[in-house]
Protein backbone atom coordinates (compact mmCIF):
# COMPACT_ATOMS: atom_id res chain seq x y z
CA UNK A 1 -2.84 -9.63 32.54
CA UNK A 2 -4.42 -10.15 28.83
CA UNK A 3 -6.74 -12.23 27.56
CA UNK A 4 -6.76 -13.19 24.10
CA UNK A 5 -10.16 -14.50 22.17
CA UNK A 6 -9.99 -14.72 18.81
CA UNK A 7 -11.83 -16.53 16.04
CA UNK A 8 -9.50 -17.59 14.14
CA UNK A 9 -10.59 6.82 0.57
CA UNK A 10 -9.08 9.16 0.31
CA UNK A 11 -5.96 8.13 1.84
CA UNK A 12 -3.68 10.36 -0.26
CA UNK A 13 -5.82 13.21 0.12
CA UNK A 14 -5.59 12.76 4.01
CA UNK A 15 -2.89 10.83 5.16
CA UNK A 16 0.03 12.45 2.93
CA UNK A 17 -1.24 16.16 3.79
CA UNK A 18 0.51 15.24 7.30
CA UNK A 19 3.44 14.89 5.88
CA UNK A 20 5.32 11.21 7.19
CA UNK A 21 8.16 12.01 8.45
CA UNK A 22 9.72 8.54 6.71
CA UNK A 23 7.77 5.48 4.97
CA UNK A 24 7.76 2.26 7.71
CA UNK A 25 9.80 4.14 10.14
CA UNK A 26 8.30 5.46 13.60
CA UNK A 27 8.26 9.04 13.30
CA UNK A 28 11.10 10.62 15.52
CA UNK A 29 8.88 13.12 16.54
CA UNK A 30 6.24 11.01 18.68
CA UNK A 31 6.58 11.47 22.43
CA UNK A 32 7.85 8.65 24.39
CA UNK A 33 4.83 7.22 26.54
CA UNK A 34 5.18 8.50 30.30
CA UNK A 35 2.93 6.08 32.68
CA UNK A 36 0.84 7.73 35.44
CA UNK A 37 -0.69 6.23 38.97
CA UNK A 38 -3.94 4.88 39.97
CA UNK A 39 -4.90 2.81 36.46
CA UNK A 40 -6.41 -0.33 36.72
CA UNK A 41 -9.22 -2.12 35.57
CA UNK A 42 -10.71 -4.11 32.75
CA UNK A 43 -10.63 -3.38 28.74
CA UNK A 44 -12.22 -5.69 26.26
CA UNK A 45 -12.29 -5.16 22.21
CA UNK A 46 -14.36 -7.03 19.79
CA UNK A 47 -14.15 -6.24 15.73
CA UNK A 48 -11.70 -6.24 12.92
CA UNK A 49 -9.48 -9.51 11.83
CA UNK A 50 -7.16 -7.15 10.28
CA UNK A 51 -6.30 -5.65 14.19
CA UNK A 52 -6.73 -8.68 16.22
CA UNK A 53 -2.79 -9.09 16.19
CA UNK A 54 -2.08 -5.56 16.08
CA UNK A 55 -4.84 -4.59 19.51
CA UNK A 56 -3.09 -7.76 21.24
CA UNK A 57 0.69 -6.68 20.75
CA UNK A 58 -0.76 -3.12 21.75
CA UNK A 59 -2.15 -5.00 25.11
CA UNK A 60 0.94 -6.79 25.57
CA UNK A 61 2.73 -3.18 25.78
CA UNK A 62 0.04 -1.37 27.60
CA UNK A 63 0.34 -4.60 30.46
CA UNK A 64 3.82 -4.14 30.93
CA UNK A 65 3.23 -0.66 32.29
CA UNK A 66 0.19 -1.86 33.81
CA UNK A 67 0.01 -5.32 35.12
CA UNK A 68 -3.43 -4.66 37.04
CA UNK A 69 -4.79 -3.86 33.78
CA UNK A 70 -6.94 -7.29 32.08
CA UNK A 71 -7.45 -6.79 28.37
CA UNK A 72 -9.73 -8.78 26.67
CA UNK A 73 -9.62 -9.18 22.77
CA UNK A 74 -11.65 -10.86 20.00
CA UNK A 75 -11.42 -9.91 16.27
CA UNK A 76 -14.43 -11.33 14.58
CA UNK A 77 -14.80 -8.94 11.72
CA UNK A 78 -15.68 -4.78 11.79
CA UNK A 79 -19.27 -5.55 11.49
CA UNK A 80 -18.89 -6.87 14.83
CA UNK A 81 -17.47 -3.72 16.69
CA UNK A 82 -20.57 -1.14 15.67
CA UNK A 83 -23.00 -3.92 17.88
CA UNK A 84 -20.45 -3.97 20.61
CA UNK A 85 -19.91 -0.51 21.04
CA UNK A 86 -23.63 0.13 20.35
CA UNK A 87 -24.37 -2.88 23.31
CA UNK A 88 -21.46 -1.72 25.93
CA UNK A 89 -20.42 -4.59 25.73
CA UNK A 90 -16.98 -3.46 24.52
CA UNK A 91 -14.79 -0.87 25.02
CA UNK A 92 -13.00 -0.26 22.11
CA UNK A 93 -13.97 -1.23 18.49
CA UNK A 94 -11.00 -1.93 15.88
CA UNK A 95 -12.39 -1.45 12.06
CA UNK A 96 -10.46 -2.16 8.99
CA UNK A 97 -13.38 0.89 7.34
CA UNK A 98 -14.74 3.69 8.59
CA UNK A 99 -18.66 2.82 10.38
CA UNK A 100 -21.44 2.74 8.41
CA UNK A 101 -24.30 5.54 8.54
CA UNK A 102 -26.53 2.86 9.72
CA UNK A 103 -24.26 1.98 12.13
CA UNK A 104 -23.29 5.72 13.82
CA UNK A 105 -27.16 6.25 13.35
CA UNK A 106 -27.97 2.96 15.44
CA UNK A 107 -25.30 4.23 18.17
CA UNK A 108 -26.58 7.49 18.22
CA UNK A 109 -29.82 6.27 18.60
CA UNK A 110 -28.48 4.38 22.17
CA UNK A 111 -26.27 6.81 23.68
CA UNK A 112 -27.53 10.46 22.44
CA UNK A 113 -24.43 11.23 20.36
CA UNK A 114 -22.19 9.43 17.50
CA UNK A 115 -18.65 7.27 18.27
CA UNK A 116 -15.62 8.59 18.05
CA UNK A 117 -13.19 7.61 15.53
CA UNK A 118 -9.20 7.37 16.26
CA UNK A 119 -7.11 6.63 13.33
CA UNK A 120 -4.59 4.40 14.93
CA UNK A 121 -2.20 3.16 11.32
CA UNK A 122 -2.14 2.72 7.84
CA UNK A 123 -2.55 -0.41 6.50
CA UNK A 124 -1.86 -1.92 2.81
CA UNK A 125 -3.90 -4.04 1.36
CA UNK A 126 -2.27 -6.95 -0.83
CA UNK A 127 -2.94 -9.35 -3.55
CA UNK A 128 -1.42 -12.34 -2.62
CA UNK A 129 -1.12 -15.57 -5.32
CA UNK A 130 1.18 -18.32 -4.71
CA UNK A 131 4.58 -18.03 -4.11
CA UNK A 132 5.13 -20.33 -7.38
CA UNK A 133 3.08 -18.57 -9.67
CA UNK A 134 5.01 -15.90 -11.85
CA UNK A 135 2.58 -12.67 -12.63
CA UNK A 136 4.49 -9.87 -11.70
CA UNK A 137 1.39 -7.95 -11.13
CA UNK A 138 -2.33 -6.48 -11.60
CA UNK A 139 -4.04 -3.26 -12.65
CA UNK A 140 -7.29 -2.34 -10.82
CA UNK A 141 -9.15 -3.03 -13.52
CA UNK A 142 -7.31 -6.57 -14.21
CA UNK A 143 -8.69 -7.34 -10.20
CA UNK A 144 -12.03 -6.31 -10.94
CA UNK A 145 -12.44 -8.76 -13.91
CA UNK A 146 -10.76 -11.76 -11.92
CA UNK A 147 -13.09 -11.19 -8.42
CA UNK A 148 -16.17 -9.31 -10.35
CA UNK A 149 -18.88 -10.43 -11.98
CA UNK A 150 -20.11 -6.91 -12.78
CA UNK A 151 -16.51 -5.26 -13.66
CA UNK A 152 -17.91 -1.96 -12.79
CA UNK A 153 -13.98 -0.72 -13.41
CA UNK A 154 -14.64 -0.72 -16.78
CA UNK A 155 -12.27 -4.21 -17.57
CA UNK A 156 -13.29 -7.27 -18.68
CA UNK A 157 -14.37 -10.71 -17.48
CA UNK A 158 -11.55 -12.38 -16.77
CA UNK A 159 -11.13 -16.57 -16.09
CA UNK A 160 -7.71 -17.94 -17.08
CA UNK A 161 -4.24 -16.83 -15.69
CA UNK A 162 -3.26 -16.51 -19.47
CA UNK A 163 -5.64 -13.63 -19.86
CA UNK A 164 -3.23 -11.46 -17.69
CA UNK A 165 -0.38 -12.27 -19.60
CA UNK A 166 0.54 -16.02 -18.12
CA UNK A 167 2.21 -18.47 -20.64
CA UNK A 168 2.48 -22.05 -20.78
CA UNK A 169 1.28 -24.49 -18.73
CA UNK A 170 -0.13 -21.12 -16.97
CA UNK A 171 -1.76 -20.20 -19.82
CA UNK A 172 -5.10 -22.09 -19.33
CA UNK A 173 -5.48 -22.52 -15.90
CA UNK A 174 -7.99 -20.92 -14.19
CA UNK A 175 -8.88 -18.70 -10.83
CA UNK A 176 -8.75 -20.12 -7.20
CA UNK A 177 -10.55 -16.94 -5.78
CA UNK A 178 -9.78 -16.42 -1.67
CA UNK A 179 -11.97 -13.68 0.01
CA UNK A 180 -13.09 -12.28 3.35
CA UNK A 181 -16.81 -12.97 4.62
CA UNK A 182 -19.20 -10.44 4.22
CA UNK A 183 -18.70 -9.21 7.90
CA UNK A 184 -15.07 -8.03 7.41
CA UNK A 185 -14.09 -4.27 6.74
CA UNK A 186 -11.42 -5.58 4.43
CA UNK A 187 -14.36 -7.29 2.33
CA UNK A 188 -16.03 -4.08 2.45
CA UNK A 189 -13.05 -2.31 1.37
CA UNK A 190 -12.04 -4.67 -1.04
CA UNK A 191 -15.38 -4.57 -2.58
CA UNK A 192 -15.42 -0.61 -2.62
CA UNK A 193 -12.09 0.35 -4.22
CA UNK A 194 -10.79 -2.79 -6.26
CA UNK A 195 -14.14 -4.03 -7.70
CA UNK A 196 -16.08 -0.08 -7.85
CA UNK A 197 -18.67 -1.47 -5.54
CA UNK A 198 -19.47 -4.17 -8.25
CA UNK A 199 -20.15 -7.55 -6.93
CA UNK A 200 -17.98 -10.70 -6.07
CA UNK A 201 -18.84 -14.09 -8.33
CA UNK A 202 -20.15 -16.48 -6.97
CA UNK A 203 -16.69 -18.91 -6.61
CA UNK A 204 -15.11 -16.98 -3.98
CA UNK A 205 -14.30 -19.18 -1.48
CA UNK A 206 -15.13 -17.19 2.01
CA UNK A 207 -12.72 -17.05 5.13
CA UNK A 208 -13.41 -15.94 8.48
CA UNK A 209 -10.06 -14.80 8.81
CA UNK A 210 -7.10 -12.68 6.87
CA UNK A 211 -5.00 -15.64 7.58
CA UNK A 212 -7.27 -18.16 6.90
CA UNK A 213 -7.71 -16.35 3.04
CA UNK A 214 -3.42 -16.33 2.84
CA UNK A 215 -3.25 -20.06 3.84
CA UNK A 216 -5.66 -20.84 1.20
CA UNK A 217 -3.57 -19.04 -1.56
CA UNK A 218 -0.60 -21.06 -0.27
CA UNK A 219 -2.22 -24.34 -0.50
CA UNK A 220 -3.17 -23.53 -3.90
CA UNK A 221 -1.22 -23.10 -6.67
CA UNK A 222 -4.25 -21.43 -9.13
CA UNK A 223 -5.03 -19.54 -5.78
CA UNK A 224 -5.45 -15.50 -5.29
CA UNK A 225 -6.86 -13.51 -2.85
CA UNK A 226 -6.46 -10.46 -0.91
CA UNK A 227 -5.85 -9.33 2.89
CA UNK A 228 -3.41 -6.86 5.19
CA UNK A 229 -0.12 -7.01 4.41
CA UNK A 230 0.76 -7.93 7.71
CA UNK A 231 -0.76 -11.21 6.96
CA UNK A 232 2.21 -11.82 4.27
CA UNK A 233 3.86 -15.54 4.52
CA UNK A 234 6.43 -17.31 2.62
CA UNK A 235 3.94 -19.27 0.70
CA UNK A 236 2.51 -16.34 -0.93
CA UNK A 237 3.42 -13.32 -3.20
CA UNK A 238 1.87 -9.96 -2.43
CA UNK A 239 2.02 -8.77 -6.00
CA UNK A 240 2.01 -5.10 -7.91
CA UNK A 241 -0.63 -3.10 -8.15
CA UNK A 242 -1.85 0.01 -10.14
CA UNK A 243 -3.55 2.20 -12.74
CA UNK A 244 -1.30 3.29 -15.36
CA UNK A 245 1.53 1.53 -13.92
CA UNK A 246 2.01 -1.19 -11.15
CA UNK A 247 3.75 -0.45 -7.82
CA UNK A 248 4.84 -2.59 -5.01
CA UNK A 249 2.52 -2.83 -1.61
CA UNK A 250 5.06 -1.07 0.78
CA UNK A 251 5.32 2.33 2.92
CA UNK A 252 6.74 4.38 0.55
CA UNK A 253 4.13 3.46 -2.04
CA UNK A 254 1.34 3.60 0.16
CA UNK A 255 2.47 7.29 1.12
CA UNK A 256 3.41 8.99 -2.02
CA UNK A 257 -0.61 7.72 -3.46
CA UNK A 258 0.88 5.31 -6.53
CA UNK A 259 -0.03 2.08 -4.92
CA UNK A 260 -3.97 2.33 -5.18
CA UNK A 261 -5.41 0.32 -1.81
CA UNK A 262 -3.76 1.73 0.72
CA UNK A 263 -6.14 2.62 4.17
CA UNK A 264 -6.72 4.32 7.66
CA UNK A 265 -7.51 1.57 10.23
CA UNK A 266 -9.37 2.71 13.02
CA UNK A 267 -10.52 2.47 16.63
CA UNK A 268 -14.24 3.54 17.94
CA UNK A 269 -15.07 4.40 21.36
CA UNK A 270 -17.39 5.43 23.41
CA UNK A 271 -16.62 8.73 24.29
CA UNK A 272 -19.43 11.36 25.58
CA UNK A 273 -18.70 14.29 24.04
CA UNK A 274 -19.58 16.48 27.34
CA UNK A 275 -17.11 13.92 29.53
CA UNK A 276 -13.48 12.74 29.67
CA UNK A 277 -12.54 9.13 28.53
CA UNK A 278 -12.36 6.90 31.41
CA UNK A 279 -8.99 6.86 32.54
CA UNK A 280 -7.79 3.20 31.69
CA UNK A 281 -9.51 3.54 27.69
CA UNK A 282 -7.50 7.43 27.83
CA UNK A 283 -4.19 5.84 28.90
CA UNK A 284 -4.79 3.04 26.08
CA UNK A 285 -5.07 5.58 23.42
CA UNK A 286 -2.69 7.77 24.56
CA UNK A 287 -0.24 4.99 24.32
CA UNK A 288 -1.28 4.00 20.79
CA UNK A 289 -0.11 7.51 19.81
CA UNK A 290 3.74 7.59 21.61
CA UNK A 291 7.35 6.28 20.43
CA UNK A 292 6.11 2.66 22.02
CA UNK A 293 2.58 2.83 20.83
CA UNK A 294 3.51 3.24 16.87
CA UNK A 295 7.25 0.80 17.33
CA UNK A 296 4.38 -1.76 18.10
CA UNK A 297 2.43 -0.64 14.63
CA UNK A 298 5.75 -1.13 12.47
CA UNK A 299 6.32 -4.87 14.61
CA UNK A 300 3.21 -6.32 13.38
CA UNK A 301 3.90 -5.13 9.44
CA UNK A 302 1.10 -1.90 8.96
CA UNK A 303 2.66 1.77 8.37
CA UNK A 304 2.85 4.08 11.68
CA UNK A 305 1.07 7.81 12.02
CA UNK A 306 3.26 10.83 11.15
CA UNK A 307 3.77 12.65 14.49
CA UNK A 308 1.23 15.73 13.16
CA UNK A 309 -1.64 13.29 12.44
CA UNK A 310 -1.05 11.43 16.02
CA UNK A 311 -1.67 14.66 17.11
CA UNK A 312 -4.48 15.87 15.26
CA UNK A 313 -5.97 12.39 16.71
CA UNK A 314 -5.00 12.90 20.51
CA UNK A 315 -6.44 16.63 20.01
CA UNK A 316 -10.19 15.50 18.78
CA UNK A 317 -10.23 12.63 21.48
CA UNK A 318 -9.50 14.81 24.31
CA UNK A 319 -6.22 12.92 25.17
């Protein structure tokens, strides 16, 4: 049984080189998952908002070839998972970013050796504003002046809807600005490639959650913020974004490069570098990368591995 507790780049350069075999669709080229004997056993996982839903669908799966199996699962931001894996105190640590050289120094430190990363899906991140608001979209540098106070992206300080092209009764109204806590990989993220490491202002309203930053931009009609695009609702828009042009948060855009946050999310373990994985956290993984595994990545809205980077993944974990 599961057990769910929950608070409530380089892409291009890495991901495309695979080659996808088609944008949203489950690569026909994945094995199909073949159970084997003897697993049982306890899992728990503790970090990143943006895979709570997606580790808990993957738990549902992995029970229904293993009933004996209990999965435990709490997704209170990727700052979390570094401590936990760090601490034993989990086995597997979701991260919407990649750790922190503080962090794989601090683990190191512990065990003698650094985590190991598996690159489980691609995710988009959006800019949602309310369903009722009209702006078709954003450039980079638009984002940076609305969230920014430093507009490191070389844009301007922005404060009215009408400064992005709004008319109207739009024209003069100004920013309800949603954001993940400090804590979150998607902040961290967020922070990184849409604001050029500048910092947020100081009216961002803060959410502990993905969903709790979408539910704000739906109860608010000045409202904007960002999150996974699995977190989409029908009280939001997840608008365009770009450089020199603006392109629609989806698959295809995500893997040609034009649509400009578009990221790996990840899983950490403990693995020993000298030793197998145990084998309930190996059959977990292995899982992750099969027919079933990525079906169950396309399900909860992120972008499945191409078979050849599933691969590349199972080969540097040992699986």
């Amino acid at each position: 049984m599961w057990k769910k507790n929950c608070c409530i780049a380089g892409l291009a350069g890495t991901v495309f080189a695979v080659g996808a075999a088609g944008a949203g669709e489950v690569d026909p080229n994945l094995p199909n998952y073949e159970p084997v004997s003897g697993i049982s056993g306890n899992l728990s996982s503790q970090g990143s908002d943006t895979l709570n839903n997606l580790m808990t669908l993957w738990a549902e799966t992995f029970n229904e070839y293993y009933p004996n199996v209990s999965i435990e699962i709490e997704g209170a931001g990727s700052g979390t998972a570094p401590v936990a894996l760090t601490e034993g105190t989990a086995n597997f640590g979701p991260m919407s970013r990649s750790m922190r050289d503080s962090e794989i120094e601090s683990f190191e430190n512990t065990h003698g050796y650094e985590p190991s990363l598996a690159r489980v899906a691609i995710d988009v991140l959006a800019v949602y504003v309310n369903r009722d608001n009209p702006i078709e979209g954003l450039t980079i540098e638009q984002v940076d002046g609305i969230f920014s106070e430093t507009q490191r992206c070389g844009g301007e300080n922005i404060t009215r809807w009408g400064e992005v092209g709004l008319e109207g009764e739009w024209a003069n109204r100004d920013f309800t600005l949603y954001s993940r806590n400090a804590v979150s990989g998607t902040y961290g993220y967020f922070r990184e490639h849409a604001l050029c490491d500048g910092d947020f202002k100081d009216t961002i309203n803060e959410q502990p959650g993905s969903a709790s930053v979408v539910q704000g931009v739906s109860e608010s009609l000045n409202g904007i913020g960002y999150s996974g695009i699995g977190y989409l609702t029908s009280g939001v828009r997840a608008i365009k974004l770009g450089h020199d042009g603006l392109y629609e948060p989806n698959a295809e855009n995500a893997l040609s490069g034009d649509y400009p946050l578009a990221r790996f999310l990840y899983v950490y373990v403990n693995k020993n570098p000298n030793e197998d994985l145990p084998p309930v956290e190996r059959e977990f993984l292995r899982m992750i990368y099969t027919q079933e595994g990525q079906d169950v990545t396309v399900r909860d809205g992120f972008i499945p591995l191409p078979a050849s980077a599933a691969e590349r993944e199972k080969e540097r974990l040992g699986l």
